[in-house]
C-alpha atoms as a PDB file:
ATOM      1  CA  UNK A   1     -17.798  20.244 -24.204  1.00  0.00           C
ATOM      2  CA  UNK A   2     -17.718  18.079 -27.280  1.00  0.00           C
ATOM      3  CA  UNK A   3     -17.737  21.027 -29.568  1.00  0.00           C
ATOM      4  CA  UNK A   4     -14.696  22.506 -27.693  1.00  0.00           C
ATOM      5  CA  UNK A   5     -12.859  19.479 -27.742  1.00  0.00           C
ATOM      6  CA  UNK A   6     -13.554  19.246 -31.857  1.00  0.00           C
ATOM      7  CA  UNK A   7     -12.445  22.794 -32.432  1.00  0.00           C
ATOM      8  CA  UNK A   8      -9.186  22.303 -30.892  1.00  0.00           C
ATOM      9  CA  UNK A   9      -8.742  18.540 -32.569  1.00  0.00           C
ATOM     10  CA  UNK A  10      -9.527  20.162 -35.521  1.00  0.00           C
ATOM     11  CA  UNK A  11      -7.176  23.332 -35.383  1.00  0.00           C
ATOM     12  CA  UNK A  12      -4.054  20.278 -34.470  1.00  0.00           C
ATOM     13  CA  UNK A  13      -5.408  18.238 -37.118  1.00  0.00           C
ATOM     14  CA  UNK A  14      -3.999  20.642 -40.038  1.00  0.00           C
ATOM     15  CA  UNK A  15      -1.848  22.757 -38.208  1.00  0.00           C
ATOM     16  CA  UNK A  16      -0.459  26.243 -40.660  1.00  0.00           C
ATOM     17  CA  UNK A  17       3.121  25.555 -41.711  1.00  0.00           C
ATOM     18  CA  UNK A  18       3.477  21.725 -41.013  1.00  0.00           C
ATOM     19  CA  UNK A  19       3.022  18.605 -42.865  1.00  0.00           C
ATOM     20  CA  UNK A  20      -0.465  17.133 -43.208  1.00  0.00           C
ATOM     21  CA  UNK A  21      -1.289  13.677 -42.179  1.00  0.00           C
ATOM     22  CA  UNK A  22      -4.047  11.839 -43.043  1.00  0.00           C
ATOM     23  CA  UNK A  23      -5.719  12.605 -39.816  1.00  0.00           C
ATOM     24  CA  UNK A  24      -6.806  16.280 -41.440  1.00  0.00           C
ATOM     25  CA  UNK A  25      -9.012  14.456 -44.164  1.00  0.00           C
ATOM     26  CA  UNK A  26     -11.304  12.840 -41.222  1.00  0.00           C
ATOM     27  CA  UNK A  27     -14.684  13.990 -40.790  1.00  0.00           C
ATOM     28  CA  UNK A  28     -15.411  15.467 -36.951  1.00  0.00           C
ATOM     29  CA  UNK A  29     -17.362  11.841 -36.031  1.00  0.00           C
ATOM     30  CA  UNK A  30     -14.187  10.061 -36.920  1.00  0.00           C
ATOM     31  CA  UNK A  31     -11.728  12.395 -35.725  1.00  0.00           C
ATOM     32  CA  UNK A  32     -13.341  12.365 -32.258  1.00  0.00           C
ATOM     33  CA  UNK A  33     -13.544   9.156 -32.569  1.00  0.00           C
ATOM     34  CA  UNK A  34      -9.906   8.737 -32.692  1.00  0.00           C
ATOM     35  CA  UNK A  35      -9.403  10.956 -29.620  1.00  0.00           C
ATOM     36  CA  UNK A  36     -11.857   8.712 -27.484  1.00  0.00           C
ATOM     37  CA  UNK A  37      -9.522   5.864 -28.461  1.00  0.00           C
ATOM     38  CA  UNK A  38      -6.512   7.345 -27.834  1.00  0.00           C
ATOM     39  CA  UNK A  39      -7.650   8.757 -24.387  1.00  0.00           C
ATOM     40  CA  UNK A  40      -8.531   5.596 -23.861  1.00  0.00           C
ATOM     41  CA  UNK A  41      -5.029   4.090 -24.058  1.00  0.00           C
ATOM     42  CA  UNK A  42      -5.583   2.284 -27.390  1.00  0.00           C
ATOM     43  CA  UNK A  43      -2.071   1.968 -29.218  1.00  0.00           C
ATOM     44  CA  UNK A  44      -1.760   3.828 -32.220  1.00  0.00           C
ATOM     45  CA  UNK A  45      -1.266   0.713 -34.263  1.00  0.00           C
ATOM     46  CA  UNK A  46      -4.682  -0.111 -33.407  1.00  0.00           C
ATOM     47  CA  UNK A  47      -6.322   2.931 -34.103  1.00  0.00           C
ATOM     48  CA  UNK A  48      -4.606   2.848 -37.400  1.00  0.00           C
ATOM     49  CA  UNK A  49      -5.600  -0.714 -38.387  1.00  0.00           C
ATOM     50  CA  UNK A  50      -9.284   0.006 -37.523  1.00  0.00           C
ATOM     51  CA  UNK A  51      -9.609   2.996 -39.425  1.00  0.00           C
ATOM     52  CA  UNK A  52      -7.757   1.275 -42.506  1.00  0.00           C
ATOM     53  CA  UNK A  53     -10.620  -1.203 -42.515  1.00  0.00           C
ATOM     54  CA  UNK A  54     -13.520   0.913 -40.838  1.00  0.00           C
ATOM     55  CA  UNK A  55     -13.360   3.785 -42.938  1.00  0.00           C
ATOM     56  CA  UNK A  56     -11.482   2.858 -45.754  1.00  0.00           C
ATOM     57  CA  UNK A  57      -8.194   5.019 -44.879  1.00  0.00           C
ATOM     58  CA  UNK A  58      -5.266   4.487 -47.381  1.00  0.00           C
ATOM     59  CA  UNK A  59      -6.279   1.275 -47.585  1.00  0.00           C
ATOM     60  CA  UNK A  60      -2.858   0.528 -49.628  1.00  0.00           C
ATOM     61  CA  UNK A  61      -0.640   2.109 -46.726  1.00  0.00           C
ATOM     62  CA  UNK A  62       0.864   0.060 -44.168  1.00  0.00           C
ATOM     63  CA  UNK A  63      -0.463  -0.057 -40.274  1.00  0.00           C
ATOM     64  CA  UNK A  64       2.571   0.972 -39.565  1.00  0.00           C
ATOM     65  CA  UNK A  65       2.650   3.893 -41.801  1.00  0.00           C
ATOM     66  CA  UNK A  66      -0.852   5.226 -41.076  1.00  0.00           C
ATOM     67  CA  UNK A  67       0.593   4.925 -37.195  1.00  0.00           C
ATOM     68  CA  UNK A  68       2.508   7.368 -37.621  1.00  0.00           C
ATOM     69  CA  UNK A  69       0.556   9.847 -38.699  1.00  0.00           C
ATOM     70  CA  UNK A  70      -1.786   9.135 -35.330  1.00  0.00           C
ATOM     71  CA  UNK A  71       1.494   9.135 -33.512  1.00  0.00           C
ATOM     72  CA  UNK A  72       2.047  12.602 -34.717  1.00  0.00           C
ATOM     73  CA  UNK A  73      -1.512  13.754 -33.806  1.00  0.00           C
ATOM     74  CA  UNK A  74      -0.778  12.303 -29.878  1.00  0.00           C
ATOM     75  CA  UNK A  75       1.693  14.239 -29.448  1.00  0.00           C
ATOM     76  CA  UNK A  76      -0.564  17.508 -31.022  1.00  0.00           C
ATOM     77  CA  UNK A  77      -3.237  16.538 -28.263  1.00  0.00           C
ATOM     78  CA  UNK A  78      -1.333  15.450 -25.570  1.00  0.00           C
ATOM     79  CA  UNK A  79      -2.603  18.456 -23.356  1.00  0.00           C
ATOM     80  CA  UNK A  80      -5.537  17.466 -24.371  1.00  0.00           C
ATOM     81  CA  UNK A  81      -5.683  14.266 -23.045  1.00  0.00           C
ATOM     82  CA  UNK A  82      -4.311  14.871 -19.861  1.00  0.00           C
ATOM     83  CA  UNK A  83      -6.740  17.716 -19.008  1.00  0.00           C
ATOM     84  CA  UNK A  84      -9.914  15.478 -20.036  1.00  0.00           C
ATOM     85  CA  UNK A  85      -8.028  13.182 -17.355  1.00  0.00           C
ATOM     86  CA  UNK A  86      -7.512  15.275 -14.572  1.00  0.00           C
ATOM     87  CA  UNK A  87     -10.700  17.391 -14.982  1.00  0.00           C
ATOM     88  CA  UNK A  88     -12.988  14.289 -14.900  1.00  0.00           C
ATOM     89  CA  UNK A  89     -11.153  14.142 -10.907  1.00  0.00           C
ATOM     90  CA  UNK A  90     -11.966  17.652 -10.327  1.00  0.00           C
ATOM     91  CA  UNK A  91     -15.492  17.286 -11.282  1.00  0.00           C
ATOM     92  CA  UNK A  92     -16.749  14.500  -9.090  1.00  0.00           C
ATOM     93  CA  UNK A  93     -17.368  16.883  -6.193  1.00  0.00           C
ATOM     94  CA  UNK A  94     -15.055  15.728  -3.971  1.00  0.00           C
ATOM     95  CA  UNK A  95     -13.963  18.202  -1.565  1.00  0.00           C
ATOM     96  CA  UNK A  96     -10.552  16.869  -0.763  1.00  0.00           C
ATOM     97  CA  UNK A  97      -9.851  16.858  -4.458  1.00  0.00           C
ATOM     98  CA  UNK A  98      -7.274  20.085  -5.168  1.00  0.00           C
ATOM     99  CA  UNK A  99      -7.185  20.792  -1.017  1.00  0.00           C
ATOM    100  CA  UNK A 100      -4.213  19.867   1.602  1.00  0.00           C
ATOM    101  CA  UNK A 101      -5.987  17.732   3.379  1.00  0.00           C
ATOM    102  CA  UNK A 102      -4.692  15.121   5.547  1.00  0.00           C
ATOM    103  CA  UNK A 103      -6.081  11.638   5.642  1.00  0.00           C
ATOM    104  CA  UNK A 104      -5.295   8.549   7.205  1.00  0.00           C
ATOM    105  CA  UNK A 105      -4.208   5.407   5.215  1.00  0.00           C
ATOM    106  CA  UNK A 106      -8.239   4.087   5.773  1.00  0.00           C
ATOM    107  CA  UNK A 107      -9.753   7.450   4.435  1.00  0.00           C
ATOM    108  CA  UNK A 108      -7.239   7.513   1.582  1.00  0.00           C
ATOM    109  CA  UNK A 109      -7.964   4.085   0.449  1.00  0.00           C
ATOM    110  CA  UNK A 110     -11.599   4.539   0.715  1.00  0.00           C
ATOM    111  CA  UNK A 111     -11.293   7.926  -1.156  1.00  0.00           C
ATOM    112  CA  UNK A 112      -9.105   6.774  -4.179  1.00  0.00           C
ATOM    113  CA  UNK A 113     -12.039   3.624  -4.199  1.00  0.00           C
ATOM    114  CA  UNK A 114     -15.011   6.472  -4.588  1.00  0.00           C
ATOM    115  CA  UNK A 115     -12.914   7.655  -7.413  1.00  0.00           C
ATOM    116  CA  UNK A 116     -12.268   5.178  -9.766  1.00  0.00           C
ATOM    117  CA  UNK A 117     -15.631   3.909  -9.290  1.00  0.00           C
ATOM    118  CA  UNK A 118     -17.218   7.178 -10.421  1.00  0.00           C
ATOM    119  CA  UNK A 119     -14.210   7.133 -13.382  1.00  0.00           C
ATOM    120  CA  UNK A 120     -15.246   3.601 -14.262  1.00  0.00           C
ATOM    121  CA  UNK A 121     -18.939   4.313 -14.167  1.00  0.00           C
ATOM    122  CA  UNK A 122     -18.476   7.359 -16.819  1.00  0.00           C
ATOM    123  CA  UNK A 123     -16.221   5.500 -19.099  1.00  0.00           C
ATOM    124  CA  UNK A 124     -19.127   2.424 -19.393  1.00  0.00           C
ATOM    125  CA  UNK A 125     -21.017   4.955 -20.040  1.00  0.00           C
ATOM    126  CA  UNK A 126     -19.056   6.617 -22.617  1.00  0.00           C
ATOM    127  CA  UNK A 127     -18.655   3.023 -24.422  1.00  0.00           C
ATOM    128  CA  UNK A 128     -22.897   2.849 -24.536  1.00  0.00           C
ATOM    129  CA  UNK A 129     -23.150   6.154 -26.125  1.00  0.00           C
ATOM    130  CA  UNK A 130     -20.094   5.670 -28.972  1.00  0.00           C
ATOM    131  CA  UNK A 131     -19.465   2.277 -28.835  1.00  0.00           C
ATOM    132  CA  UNK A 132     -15.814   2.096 -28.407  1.00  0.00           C
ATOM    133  CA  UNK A 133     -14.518   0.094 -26.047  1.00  0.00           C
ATOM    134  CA  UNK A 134     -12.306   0.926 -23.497  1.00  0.00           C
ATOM    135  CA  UNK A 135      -9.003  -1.010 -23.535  1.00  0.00           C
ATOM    136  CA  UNK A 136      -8.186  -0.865 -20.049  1.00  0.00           C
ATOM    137  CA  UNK A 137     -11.674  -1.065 -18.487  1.00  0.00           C
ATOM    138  CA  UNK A 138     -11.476  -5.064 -17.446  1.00  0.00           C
ATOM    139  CA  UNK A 139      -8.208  -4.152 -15.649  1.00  0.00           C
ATOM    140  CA  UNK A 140      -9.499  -1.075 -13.770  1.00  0.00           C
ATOM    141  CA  UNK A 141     -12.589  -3.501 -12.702  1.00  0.00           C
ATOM    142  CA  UNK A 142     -10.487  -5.994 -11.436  1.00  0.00           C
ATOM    143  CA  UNK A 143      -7.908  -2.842  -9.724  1.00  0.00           C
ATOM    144  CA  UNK A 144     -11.108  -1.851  -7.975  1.00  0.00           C
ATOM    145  CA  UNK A 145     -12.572  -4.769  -6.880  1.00  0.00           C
ATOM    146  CA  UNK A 146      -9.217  -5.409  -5.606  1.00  0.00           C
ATOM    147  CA  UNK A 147      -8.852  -2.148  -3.616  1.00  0.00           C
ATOM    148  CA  UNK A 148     -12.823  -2.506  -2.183  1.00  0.00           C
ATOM    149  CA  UNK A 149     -11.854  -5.621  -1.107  1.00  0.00           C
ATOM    150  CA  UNK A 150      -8.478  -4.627   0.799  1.00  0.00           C
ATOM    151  CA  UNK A 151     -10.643  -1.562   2.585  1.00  0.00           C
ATOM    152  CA  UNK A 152     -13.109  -3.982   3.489  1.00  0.00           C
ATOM    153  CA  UNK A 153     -10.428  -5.848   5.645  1.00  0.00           C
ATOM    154  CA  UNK A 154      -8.845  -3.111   6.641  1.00  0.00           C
ATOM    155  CA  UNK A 155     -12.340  -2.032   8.361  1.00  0.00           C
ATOM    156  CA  UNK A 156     -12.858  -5.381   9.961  1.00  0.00           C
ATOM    157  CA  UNK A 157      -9.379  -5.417  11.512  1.00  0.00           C
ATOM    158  CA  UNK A 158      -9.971  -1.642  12.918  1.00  0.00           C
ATOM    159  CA  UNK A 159     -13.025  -2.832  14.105  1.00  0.00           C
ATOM    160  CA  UNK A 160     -11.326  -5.900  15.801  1.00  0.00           C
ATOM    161  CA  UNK A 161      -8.388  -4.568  16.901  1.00  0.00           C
ATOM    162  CA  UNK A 162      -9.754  -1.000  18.003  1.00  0.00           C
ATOM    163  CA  UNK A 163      -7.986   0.801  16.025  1.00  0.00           C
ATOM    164  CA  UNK A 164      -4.648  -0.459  17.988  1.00  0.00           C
ATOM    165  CA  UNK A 165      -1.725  -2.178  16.266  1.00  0.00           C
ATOM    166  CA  UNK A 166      -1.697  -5.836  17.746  1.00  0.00           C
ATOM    167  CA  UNK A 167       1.949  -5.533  16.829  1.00  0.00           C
ATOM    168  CA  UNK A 168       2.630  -1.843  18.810  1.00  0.00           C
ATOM    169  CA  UNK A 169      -0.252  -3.291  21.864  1.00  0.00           C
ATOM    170  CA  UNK A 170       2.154  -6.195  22.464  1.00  0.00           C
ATOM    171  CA  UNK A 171       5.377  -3.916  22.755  1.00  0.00           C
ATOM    172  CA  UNK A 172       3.389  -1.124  24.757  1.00  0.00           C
ATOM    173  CA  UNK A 173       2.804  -4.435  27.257  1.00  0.00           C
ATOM    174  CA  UNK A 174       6.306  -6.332  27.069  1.00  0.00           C
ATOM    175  CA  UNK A 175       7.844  -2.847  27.936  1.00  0.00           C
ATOM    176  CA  UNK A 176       5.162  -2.843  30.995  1.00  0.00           C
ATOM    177  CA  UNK A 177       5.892  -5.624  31.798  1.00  0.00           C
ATOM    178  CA  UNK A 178       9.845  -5.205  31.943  1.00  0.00           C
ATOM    179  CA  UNK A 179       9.374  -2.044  34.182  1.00  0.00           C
ATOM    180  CA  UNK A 180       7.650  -3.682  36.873  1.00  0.00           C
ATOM    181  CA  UNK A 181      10.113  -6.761  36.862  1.00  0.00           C
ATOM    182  CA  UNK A 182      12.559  -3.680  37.055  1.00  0.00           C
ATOM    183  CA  UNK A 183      10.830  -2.011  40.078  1.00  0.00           C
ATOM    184  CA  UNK A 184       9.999  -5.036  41.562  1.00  0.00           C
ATOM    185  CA  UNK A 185      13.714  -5.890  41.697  1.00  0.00           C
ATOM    186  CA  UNK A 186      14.328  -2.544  43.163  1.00  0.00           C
ATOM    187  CA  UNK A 187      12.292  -2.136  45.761  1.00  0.00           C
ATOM    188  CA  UNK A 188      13.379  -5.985  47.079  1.00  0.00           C
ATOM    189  CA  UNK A 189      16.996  -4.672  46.907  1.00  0.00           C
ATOM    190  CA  UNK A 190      16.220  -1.664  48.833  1.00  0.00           C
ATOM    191  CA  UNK A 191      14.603  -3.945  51.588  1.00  0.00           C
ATOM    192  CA  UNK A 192      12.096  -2.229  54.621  1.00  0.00           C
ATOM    193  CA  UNK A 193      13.871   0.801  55.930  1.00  0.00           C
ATOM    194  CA  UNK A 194      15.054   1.732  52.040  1.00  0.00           C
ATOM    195  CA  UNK A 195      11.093   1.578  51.168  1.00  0.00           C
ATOM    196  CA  UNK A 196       9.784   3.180  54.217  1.00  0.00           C
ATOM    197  CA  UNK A 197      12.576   5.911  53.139  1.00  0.00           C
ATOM    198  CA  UNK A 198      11.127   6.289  49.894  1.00  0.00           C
ATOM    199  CA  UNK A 199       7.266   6.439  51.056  1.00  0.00           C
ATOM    200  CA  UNK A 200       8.552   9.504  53.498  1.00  0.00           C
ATOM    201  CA  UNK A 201      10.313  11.640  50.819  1.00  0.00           C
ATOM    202  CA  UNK A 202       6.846  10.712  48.560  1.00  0.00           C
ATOM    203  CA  UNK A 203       4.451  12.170  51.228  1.00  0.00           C
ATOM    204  CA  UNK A 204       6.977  15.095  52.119  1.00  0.00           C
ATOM    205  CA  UNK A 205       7.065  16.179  48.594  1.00  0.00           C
ATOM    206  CA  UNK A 206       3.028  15.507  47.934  1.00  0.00           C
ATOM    207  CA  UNK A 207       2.989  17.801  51.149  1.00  0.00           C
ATOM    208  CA  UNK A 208       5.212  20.800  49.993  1.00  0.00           C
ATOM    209  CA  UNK A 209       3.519  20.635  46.756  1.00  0.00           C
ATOM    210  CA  UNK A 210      -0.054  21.166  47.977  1.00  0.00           C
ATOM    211  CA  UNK A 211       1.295  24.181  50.221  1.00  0.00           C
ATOM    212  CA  UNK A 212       2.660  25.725  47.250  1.00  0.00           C
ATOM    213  CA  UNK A 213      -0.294  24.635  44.763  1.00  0.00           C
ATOM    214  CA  UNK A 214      -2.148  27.904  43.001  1.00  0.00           C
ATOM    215  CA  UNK A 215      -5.502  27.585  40.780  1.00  0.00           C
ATOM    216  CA  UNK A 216      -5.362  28.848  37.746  1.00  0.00           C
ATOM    217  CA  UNK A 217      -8.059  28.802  34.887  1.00  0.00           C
ATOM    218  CA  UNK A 218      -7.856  28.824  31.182  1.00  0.00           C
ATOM    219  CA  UNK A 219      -8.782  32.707  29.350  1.00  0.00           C
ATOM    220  CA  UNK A 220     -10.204  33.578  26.252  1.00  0.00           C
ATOM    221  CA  UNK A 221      -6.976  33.831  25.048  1.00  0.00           C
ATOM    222  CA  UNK A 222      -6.047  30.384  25.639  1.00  0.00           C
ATOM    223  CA  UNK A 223      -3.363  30.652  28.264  1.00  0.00           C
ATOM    224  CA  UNK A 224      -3.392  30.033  32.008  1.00  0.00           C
ATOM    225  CA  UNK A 225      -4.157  33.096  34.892  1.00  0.00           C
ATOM    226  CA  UNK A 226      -4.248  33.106  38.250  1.00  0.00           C
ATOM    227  CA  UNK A 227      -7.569  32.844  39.940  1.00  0.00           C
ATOM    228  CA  UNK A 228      -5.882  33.589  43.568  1.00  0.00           C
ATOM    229  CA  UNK A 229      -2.702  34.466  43.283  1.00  0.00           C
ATOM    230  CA  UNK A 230      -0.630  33.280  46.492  1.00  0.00           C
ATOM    231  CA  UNK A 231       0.976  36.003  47.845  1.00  0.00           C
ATOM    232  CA  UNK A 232       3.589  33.685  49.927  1.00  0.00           C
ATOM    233  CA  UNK A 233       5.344  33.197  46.486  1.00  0.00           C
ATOM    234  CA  UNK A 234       6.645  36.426  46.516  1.00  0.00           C
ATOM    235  CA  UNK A 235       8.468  36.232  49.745  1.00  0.00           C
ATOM    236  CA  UNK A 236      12.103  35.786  49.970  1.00  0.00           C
END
């Protein structure tokens, strides 16, 4: 993969028909060097200024002059530094990574945590093996540890709370509560006879119903048949 990525740094490095920067006379060590940095969101002015004093670059050039030229070359790579972003996501294995699939807010927390952990892991990694530091890495630490913690609580109050908003339980049981004051108040306005009216339409419905009432299973197609179809439905 390193190859690959040199060959095409190399080919926008001194690119046929356009001004040359000083980026062109790097040697393939420094001029992946330079990617690393700028991939991993060191300013240009910074790049610049270390290679002015690590490598001796137009040493009587301004920082801001030498910027410039990496400026230029950013804008040759970009492609390149957003694929080496989004690939590193498709290559952790994750199976929800590229596919529609739905998760709840939990999941997706704990799913965006798995990620940046493995990101984080493979950039310290990167830093042992080239020894460029990553300018952002402290933050993304401190992003994650955040995050871990938030799932963590977010666990613990599923856990508690069964899943069930506390918020949503104590509506669910206010409006309860407001529809048996309500039938309460009904049925003590009605008074005897208007309840003993009410009980006899019940049972006179709960009787026609079970006259009429037909069994019926579930097919292999997934709708409902007739086991016994009642024959009395058909009469006028």
């Amino acid at each position: 993969m390193r190859e690959l990525i040199l060959e095409q740094l190399r080919e926008r490095a001194c690119v046929r028909g356009k001004q040359r920067t000083w980026i062109s006379a790097l040697n393939d060590e420094q001029l992946y060097e330079v990617f690393l940095r700028l991939r991993s969101g060191e300013s240009a002015k910074s790049i610049a200024g270390y290679a002015q004093q690590a490598w001796k670059v137009k040493r009587n050039s301004s920082v801001h002059s030498l910027s410039q030229g990496i400026l230029k070359f950013r804008r040759r790579i970009s492609h390149l530094l957003v694929n080496q972003s989004t690939a590193s996501g498709a290559a952790t294995g994750d199976p929800t990574v590229g596919n529609e699939i739905e998760l709840d807010d939990l999941e997706s927390m704990e799913r965006i945590a798995r990620l940046q952990l493995e990101r984080i892991q493979r950039i310290m990694e990167e830093e042992q093996e080239t020894g460029i530091k990553h300018a952002a890495l402290s933050r993304d630490i401190h992003a994650l540890t955040a995050l871990i913690k938030a799932v963590t609580k977010a666990k613990e109050w599923t856990f508690v709370n069964e899943g069930i908003d506390p918020v949503k339980r104590r509506r669910f049981e206010r409006m309860q509560q407001r529809f048996a004051e309500r039938w309460t108040q009904a049925m003590d306005e009605l008074g005897d006879a208007g309840r003993n009216r009410i009980v006899k339409a019940i049972d006179s419905f709960l009787e026609e119903a079970e006259k009429h009432a037909v069994t019926v299973e579930v097919g292999e197609d997934g709708e409902y048949h007739l086991v016994e179809p009642d024959k009395s439905l058909n009469r006028k």
